[in-house]
N, C-alpha and C. Protein backbone atom coordinates (compact mmCIF):
# COMPACT_ATOMS: atom_id res chain seq x y z
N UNK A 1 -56.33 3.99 38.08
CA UNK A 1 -55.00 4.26 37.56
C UNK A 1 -54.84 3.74 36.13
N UNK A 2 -55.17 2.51 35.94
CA UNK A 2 -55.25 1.69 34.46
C UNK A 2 -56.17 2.70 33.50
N UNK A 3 -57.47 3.19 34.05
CA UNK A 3 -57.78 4.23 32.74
C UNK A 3 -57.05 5.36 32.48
N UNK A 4 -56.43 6.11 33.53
CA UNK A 4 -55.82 7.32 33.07
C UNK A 4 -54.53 7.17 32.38
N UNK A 5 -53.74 5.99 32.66
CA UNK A 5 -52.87 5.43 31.70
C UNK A 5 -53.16 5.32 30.68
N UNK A 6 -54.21 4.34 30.09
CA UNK A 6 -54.78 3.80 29.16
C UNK A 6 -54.77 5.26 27.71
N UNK A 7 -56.12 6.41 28.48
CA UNK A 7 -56.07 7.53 28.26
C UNK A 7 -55.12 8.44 27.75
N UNK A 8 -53.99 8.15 28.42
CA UNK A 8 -52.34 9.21 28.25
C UNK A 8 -52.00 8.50 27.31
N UNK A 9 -51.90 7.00 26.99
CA UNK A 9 -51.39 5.95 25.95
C UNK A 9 -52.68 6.55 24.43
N UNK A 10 -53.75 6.91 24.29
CA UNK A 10 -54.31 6.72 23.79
C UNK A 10 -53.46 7.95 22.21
N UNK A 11 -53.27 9.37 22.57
CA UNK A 11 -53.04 10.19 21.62
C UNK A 11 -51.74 9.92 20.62
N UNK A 12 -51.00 8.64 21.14
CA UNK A 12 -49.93 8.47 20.64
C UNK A 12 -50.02 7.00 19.78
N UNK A 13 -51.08 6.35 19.68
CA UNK A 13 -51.35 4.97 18.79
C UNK A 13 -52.25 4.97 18.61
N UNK A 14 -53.36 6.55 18.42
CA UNK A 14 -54.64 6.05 18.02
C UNK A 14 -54.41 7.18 16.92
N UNK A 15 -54.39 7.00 15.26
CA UNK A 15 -54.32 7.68 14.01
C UNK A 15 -55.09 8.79 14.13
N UNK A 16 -54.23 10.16 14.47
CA UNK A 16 -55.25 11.71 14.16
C UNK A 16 -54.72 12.05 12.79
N UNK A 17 -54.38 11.70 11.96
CA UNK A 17 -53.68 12.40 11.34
C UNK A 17 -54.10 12.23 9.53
N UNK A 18 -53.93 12.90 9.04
CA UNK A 18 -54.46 12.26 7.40
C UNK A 18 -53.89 11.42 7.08
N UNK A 19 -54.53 10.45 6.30
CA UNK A 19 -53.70 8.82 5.16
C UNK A 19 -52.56 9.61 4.59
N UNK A 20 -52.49 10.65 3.81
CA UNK A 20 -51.33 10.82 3.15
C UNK A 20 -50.24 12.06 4.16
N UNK A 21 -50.15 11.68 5.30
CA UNK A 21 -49.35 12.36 5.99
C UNK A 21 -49.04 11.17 6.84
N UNK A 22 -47.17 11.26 7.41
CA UNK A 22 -46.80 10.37 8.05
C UNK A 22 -46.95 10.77 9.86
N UNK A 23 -47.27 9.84 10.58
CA UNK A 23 -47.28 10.22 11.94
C UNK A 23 -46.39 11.28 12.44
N UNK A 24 -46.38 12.11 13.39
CA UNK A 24 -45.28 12.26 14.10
C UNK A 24 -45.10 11.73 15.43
N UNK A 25 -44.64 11.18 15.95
CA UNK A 25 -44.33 9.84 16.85
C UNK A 25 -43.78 11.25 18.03
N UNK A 26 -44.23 11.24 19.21
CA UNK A 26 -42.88 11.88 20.36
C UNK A 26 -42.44 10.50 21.03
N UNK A 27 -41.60 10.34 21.01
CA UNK A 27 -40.68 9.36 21.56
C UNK A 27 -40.17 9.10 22.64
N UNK A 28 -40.30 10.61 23.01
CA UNK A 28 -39.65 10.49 24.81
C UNK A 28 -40.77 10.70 25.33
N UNK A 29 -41.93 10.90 24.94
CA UNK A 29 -42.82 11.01 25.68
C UNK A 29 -43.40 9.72 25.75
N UNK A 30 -43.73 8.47 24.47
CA UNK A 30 -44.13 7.46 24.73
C UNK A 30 -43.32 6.44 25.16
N UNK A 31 -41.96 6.83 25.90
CA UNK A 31 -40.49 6.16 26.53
C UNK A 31 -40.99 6.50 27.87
N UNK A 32 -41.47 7.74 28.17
CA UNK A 32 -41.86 7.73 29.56
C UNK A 32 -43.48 7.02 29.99
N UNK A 33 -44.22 6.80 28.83
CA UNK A 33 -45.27 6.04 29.60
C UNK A 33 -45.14 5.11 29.53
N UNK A 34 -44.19 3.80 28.80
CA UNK A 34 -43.85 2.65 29.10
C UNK A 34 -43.32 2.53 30.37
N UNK A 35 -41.93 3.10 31.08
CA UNK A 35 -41.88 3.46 31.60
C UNK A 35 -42.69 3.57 32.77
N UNK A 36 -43.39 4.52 33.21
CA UNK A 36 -44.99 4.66 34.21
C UNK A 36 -45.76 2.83 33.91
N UNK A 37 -46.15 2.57 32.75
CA UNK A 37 -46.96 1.45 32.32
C UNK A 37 -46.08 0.06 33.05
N UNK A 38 -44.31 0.35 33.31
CA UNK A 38 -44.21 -1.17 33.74
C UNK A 38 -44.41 -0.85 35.06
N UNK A 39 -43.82 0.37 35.75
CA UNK A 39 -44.20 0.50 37.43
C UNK A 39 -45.09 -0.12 37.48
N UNK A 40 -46.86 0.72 37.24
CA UNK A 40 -47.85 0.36 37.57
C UNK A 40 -47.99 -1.48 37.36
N UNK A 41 -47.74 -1.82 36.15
CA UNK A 41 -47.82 -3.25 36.18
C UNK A 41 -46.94 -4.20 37.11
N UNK A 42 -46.44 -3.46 38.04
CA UNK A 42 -45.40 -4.05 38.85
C UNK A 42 -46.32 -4.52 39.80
N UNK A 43 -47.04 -2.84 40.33
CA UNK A 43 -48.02 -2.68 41.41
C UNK A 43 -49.17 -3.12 41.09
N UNK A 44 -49.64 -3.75 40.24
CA UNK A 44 -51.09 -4.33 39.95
C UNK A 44 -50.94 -5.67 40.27
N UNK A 45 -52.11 -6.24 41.39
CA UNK A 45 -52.20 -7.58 41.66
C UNK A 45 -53.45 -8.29 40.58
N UNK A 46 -54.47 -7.69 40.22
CA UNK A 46 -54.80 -8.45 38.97
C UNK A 46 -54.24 -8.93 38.23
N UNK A 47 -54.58 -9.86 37.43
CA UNK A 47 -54.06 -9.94 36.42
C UNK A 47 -54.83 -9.98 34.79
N UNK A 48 -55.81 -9.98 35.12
CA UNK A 48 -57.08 -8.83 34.47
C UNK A 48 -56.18 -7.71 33.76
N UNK A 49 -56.25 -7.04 35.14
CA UNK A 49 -55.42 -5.48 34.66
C UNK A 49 -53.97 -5.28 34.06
N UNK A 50 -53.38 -6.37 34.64
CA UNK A 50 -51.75 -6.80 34.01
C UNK A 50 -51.81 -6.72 32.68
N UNK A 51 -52.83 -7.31 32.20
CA UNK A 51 -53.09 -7.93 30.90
C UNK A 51 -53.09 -6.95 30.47
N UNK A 52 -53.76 -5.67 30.84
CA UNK A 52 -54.10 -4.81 29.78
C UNK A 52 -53.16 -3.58 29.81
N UNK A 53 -52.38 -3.75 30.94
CA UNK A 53 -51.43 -2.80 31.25
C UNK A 53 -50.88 -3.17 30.19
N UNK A 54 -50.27 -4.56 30.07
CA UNK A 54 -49.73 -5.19 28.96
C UNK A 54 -49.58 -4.77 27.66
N UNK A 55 -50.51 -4.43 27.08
CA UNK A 55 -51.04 -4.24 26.41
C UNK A 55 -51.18 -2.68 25.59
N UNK A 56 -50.82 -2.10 26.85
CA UNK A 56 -50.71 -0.93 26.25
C UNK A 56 -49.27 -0.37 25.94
N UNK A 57 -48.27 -0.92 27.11
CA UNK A 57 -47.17 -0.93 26.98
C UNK A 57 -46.23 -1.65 25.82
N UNK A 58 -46.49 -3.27 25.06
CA UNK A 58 -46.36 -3.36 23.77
C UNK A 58 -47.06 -2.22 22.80
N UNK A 59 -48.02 -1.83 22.64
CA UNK A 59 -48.57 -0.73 21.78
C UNK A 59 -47.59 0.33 21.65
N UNK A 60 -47.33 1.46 22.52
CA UNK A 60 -46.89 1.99 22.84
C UNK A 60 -45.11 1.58 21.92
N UNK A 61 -44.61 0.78 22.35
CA UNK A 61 -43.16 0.50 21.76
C UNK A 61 -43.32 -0.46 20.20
N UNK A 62 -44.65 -0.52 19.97
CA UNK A 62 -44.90 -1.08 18.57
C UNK A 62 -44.93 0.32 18.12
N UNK A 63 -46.23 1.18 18.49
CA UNK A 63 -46.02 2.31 17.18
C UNK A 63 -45.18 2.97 16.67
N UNK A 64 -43.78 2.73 18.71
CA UNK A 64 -42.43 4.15 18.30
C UNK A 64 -41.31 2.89 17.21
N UNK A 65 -41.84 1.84 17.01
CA UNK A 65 -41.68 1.22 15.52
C UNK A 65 -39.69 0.51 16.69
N UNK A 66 -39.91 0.51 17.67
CA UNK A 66 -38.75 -0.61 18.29
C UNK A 66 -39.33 -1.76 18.41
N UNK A 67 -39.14 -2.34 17.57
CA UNK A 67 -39.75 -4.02 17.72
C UNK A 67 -38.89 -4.85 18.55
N UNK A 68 -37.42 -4.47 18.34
CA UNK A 68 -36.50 -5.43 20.24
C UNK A 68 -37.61 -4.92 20.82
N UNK A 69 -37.64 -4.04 21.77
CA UNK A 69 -37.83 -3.47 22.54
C UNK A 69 -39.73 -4.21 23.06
N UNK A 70 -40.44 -4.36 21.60
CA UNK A 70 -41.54 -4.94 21.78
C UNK A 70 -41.06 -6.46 22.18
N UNK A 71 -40.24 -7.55 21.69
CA UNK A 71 -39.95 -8.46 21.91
C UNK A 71 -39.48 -8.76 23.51
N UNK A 72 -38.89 -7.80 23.93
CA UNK A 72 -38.36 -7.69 24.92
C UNK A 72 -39.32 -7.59 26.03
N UNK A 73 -39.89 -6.67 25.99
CA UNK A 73 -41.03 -6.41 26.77
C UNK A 73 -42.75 -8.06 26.69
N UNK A 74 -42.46 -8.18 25.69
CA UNK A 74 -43.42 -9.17 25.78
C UNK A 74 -42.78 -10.55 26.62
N UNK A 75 -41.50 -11.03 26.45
CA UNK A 75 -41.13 -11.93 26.84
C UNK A 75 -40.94 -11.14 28.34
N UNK A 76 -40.75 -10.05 29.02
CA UNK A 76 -41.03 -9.82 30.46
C UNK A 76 -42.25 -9.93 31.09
N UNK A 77 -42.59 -9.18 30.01
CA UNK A 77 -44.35 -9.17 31.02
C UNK A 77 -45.36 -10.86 30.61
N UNK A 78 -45.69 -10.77 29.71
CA UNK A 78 -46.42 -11.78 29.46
C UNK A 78 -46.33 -13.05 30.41
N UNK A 79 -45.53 -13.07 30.85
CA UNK A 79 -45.11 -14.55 32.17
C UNK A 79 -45.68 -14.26 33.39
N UNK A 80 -45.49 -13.17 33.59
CA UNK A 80 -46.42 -12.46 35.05
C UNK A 80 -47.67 -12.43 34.95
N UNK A 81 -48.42 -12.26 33.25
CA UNK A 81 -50.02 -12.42 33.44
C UNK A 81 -50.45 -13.86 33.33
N UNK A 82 -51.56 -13.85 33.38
CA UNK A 82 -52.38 -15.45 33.66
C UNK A 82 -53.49 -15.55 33.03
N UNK A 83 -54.03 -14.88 31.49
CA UNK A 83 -54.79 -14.92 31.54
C UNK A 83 -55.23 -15.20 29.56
N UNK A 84 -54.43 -16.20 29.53
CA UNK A 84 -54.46 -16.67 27.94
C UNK A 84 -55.86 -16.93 27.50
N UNK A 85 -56.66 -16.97 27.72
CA UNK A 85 -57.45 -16.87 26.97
C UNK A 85 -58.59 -16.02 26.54
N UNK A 86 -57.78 -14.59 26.94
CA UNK A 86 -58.86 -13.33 26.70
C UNK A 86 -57.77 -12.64 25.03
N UNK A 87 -58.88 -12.23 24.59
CA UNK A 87 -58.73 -11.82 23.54
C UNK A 87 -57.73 -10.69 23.65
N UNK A 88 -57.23 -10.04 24.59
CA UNK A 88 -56.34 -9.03 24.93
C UNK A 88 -55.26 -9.89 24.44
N UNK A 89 -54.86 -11.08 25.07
CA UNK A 89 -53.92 -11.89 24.76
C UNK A 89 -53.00 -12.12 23.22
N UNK A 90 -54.53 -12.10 22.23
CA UNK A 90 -54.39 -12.29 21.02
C UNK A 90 -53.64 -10.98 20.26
N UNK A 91 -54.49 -10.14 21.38
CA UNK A 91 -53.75 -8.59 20.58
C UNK A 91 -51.87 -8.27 21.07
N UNK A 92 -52.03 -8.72 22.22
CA UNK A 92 -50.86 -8.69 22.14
C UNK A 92 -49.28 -9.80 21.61
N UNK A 93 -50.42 -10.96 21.07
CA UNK A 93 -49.46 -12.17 20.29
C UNK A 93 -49.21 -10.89 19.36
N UNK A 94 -50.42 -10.28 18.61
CA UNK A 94 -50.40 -9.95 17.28
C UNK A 94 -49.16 -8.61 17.14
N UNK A 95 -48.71 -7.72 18.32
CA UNK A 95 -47.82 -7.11 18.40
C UNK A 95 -46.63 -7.55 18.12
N UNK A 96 -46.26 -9.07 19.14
CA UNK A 96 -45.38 -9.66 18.87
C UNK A 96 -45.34 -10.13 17.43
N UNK A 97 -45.99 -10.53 16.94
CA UNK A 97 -46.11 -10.95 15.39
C UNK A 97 -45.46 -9.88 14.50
N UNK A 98 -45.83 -8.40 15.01
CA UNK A 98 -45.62 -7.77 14.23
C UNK A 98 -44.20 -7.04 13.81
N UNK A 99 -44.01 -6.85 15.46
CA UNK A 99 -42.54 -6.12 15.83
C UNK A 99 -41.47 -7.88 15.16
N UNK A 100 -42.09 -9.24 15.21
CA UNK A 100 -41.25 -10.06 13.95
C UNK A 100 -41.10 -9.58 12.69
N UNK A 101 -42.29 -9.40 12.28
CA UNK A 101 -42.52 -8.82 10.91
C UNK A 101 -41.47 -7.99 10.30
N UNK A 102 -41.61 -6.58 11.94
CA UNK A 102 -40.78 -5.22 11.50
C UNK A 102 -39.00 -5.76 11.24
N UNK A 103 -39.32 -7.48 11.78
CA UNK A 103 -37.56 -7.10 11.95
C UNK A 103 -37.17 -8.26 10.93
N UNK A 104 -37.95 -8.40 9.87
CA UNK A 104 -37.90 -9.63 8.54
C UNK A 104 -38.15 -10.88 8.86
N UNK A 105 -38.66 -11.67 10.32
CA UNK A 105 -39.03 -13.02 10.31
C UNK A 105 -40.15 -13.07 10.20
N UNK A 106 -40.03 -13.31 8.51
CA UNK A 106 -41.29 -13.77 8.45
C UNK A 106 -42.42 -14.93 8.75
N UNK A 107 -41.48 -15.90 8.83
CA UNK A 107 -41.63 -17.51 9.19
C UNK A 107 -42.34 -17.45 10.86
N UNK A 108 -41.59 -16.89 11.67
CA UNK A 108 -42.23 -17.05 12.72
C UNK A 108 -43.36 -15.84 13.09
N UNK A 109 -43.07 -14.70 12.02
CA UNK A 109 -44.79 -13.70 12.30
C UNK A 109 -46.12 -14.59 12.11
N UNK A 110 -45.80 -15.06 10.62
CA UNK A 110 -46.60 -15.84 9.99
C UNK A 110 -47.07 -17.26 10.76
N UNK A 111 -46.01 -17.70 11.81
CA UNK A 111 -46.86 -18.68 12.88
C UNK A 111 -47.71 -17.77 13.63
N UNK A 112 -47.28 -17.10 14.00
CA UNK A 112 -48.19 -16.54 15.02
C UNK A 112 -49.27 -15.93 14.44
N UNK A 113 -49.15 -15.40 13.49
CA UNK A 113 -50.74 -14.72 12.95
C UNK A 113 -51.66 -16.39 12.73
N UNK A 114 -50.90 -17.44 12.08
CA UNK A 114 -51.54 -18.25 12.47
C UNK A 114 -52.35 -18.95 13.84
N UNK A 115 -51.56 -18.46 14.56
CA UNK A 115 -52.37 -18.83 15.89
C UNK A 115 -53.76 -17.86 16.04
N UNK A 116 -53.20 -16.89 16.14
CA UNK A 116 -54.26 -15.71 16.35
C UNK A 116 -55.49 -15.75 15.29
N UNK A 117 -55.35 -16.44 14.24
CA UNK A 117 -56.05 -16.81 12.90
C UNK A 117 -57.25 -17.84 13.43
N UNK A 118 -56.20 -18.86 14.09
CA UNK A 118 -57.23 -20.09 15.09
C UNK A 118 -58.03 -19.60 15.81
N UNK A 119 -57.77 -19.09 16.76
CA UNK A 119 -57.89 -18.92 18.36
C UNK A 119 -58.73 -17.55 17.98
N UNK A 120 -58.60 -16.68 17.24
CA UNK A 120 -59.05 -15.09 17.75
C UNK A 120 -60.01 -15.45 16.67
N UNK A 121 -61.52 -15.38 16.35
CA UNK A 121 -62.16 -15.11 15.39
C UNK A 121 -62.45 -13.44 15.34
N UNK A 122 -62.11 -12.47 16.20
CA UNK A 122 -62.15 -11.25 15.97
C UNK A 122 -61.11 -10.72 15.25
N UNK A 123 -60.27 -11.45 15.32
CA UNK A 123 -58.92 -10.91 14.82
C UNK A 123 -57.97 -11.71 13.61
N UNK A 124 -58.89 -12.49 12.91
CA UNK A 124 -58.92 -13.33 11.55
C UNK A 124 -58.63 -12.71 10.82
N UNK A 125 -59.37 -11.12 10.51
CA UNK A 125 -58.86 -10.19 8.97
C UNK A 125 -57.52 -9.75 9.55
N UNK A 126 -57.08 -9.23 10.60
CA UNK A 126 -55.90 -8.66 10.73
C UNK A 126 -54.99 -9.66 10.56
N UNK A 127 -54.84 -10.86 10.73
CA UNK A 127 -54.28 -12.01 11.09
C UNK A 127 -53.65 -12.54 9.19
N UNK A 128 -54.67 -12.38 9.03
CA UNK A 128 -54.98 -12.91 7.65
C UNK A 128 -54.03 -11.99 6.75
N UNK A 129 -54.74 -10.46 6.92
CA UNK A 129 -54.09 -9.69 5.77
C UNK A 129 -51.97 -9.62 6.48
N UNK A 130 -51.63 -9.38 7.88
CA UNK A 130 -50.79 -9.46 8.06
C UNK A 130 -49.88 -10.94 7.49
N UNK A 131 -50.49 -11.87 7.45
CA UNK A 131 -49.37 -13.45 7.26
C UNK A 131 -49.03 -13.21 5.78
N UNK A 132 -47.36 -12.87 5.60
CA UNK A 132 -46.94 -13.12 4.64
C UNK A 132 -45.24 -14.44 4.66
N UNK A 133 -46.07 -15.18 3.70
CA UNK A 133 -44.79 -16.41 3.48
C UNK A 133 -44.69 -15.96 1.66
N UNK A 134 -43.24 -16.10 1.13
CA UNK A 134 -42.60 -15.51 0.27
C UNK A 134 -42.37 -17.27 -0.81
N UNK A 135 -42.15 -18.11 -0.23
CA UNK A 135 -41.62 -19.15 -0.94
C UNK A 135 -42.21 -20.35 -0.28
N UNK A 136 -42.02 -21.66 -1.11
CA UNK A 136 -42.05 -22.95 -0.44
C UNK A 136 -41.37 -23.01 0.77
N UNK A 137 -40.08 -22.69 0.50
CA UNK A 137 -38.78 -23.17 1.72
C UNK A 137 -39.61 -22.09 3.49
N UNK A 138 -40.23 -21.12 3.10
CA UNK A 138 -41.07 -20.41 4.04
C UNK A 138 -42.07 -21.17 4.40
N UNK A 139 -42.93 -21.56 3.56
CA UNK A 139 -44.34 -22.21 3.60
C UNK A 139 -43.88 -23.63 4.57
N UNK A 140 -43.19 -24.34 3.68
CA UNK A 140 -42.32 -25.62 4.65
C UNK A 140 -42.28 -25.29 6.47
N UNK A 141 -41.39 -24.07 6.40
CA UNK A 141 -40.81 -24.04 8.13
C UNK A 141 -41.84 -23.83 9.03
N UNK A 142 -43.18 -22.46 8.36
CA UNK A 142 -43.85 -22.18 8.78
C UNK A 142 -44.92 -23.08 9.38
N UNK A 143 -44.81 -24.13 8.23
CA UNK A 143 -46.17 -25.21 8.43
C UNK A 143 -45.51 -26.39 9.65
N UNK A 144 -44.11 -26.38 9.86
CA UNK A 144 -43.83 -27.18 10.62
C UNK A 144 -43.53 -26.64 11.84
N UNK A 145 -44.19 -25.60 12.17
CA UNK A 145 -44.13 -25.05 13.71
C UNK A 145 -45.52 -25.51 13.95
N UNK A 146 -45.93 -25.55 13.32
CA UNK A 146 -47.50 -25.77 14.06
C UNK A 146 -47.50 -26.68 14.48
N UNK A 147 -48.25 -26.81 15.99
CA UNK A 147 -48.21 -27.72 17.23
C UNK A 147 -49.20 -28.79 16.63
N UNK A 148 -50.15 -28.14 16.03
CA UNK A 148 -51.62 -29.42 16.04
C UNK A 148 -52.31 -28.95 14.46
N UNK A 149 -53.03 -30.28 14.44
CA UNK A 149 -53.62 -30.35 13.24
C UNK A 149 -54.80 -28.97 12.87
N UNK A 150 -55.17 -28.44 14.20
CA UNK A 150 -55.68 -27.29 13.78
C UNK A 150 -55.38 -25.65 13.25
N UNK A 151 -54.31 -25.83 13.95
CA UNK A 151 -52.82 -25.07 13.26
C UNK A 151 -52.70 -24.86 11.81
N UNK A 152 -52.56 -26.33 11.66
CA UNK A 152 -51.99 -26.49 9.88
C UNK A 152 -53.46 -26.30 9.50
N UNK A 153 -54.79 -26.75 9.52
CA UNK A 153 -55.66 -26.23 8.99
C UNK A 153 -55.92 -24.71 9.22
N UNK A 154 -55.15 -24.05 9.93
CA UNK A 154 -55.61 -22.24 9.97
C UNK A 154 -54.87 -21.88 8.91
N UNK A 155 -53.50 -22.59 8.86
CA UNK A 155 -53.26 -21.75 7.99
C UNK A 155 -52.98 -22.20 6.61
N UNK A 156 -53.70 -23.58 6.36
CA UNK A 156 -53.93 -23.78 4.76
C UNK A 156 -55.24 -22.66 4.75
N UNK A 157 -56.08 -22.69 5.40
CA UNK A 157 -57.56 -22.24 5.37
C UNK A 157 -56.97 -20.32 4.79
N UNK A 158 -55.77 -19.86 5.27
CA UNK A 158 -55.16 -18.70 4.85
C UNK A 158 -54.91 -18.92 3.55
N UNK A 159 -54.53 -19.58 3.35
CA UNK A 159 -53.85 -20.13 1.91
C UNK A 159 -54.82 -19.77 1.26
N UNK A 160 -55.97 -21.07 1.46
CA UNK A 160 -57.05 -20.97 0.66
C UNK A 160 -57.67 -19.83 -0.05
N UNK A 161 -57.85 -19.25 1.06
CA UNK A 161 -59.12 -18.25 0.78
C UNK A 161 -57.91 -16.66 -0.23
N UNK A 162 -56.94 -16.81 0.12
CA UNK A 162 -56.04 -15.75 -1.17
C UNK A 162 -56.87 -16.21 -2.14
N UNK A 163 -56.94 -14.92 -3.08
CA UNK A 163 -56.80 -14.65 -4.30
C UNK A 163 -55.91 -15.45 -5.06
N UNK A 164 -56.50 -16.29 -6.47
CA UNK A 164 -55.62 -17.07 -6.99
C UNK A 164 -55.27 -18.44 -6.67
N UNK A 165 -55.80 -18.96 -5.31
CA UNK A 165 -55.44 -19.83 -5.04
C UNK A 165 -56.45 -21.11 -5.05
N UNK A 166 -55.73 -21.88 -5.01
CA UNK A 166 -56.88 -23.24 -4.91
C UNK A 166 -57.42 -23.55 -3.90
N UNK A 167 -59.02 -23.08 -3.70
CA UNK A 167 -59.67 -23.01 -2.57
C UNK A 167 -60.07 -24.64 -2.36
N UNK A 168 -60.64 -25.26 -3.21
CA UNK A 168 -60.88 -26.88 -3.03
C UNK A 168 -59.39 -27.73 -2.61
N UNK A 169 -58.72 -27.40 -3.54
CA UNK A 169 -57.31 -28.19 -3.23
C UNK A 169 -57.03 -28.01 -1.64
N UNK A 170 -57.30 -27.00 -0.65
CA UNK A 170 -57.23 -26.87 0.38
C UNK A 170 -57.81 -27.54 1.38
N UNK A 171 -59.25 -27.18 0.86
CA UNK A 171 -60.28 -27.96 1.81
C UNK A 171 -60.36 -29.45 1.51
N UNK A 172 -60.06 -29.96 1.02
CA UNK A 172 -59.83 -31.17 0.67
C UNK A 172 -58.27 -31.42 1.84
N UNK A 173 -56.97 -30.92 1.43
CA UNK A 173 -56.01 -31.02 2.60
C UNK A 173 -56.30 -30.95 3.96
N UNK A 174 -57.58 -29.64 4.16
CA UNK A 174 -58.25 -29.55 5.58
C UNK A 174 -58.98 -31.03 6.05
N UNK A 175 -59.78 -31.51 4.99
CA UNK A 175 -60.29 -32.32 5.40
C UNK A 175 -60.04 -33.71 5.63
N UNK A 176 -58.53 -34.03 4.95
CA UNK A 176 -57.81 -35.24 5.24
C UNK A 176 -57.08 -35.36 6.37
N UNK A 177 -56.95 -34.36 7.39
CA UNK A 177 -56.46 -34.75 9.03
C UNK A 177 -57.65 -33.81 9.97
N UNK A 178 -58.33 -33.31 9.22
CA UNK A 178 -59.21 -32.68 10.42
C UNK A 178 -60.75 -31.81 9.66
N UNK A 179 -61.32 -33.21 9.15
CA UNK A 179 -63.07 -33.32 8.92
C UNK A 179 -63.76 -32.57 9.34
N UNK A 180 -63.50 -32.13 11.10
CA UNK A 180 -64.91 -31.37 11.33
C UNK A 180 -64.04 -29.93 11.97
N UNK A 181 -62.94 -29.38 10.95
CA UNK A 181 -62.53 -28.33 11.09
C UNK A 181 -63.33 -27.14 11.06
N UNK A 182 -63.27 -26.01 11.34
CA UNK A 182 -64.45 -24.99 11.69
C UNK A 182 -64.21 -24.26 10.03
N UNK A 183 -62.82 -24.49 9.63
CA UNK A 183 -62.22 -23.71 8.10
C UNK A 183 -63.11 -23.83 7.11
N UNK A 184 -63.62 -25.17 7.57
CA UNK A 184 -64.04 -26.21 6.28
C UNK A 184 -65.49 -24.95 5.55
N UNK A 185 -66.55 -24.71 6.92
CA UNK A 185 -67.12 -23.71 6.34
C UNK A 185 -67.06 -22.82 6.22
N UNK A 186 -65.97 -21.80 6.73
CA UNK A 186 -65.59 -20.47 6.79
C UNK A 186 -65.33 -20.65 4.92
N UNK A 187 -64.40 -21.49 4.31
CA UNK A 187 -63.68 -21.38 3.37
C UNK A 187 -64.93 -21.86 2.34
N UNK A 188 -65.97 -22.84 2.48
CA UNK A 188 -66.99 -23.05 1.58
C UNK A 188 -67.90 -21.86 1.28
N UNK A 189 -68.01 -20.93 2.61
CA UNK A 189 -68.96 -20.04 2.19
C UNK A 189 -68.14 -18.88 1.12
């Protein structure tokens, strides 16, 4: 059941279309497979498969560009799965990150791409090119959500590695609360 979903989800968030032409989105059609996508995730005792039901169902209400609706849905489902530490997980922080994005918080997208920055090494460039902070008074709030010292090193280590920026001045900050940070060589090489 999860692939033929998966499948029906696929023609509506996977790009057929040329760079200089804008999508055309059907809406009631990807309203009805969310829709189908929470049943089934009702009826799924995995949570393996939850996950990815998950997963398709944020997708799905990310591309038709309702970011409530993504917020909404993540704070329902996500509590029912169990399975934080699969990279599915990350993709779907990164939805949530995004449908923030779509709706101007930037402060808290930008935590979360930080997490996903930590935690996901597959998902570092997306993470990376998505985190935008605009000012100090941003940079400030942002840096003070972070739970742990590896946190604040993900996302000086973001800092860093921009264009323009002071890559030593960083790693040097990395390395005054957390020495054997993984940044330290990502950002030297």
């Amino acid at each position: 059941n999860f692939l033929v979903f998966a499948k029906s989800c696929e023609p509506h968030v996977i790009a057929g279309y040329s760079s200089w032409e804008s999508p055309q989105r059907n809406v009631q059609a990807m309203d009805d497979l969310v829709r189908r996508g929470i049943r089934e995730f009702r009826r799924t005792k995995s949570h393996y498969i939850k996950l990815r039901y998950a997963f398709q169902i944020l997708r799905l209400a990310h591309y038709k560009g309702d970011f409530e609706e993504v917020l909404k849905l993540y704070d329902f489902l996500l509590p029912k799965t169990d399975e934080r530490n699969s990279l599915i997980y990350y993709w779907l922080l990164g939805h949530k990150a995004g449908a923030l994005a779509g709706l101007k918080q930037n402060v808290e997208a930008s935590y979360l791409y930080t997490v996903i920055f930590k935690n996901a090494p597959e998902r570092r460039p997306s993470a990376y090119r998505s985190f935008l902070i605009r000012s100090d008074e941003e940079w400030t709030a942002c840096y003070n959500m972070c739970k742990d010292n590896e946190e604040r090193a993900a996302m000086l280590a973001i800092r860093g590695v921009n264009a323009g920026n002071k890559v030593v001045e960083e790693m040097q900050n990395i390395y005054a609360f957390s020495p054997n940070s993984e940044f330290l060589e990502m950002m030297l090489i």
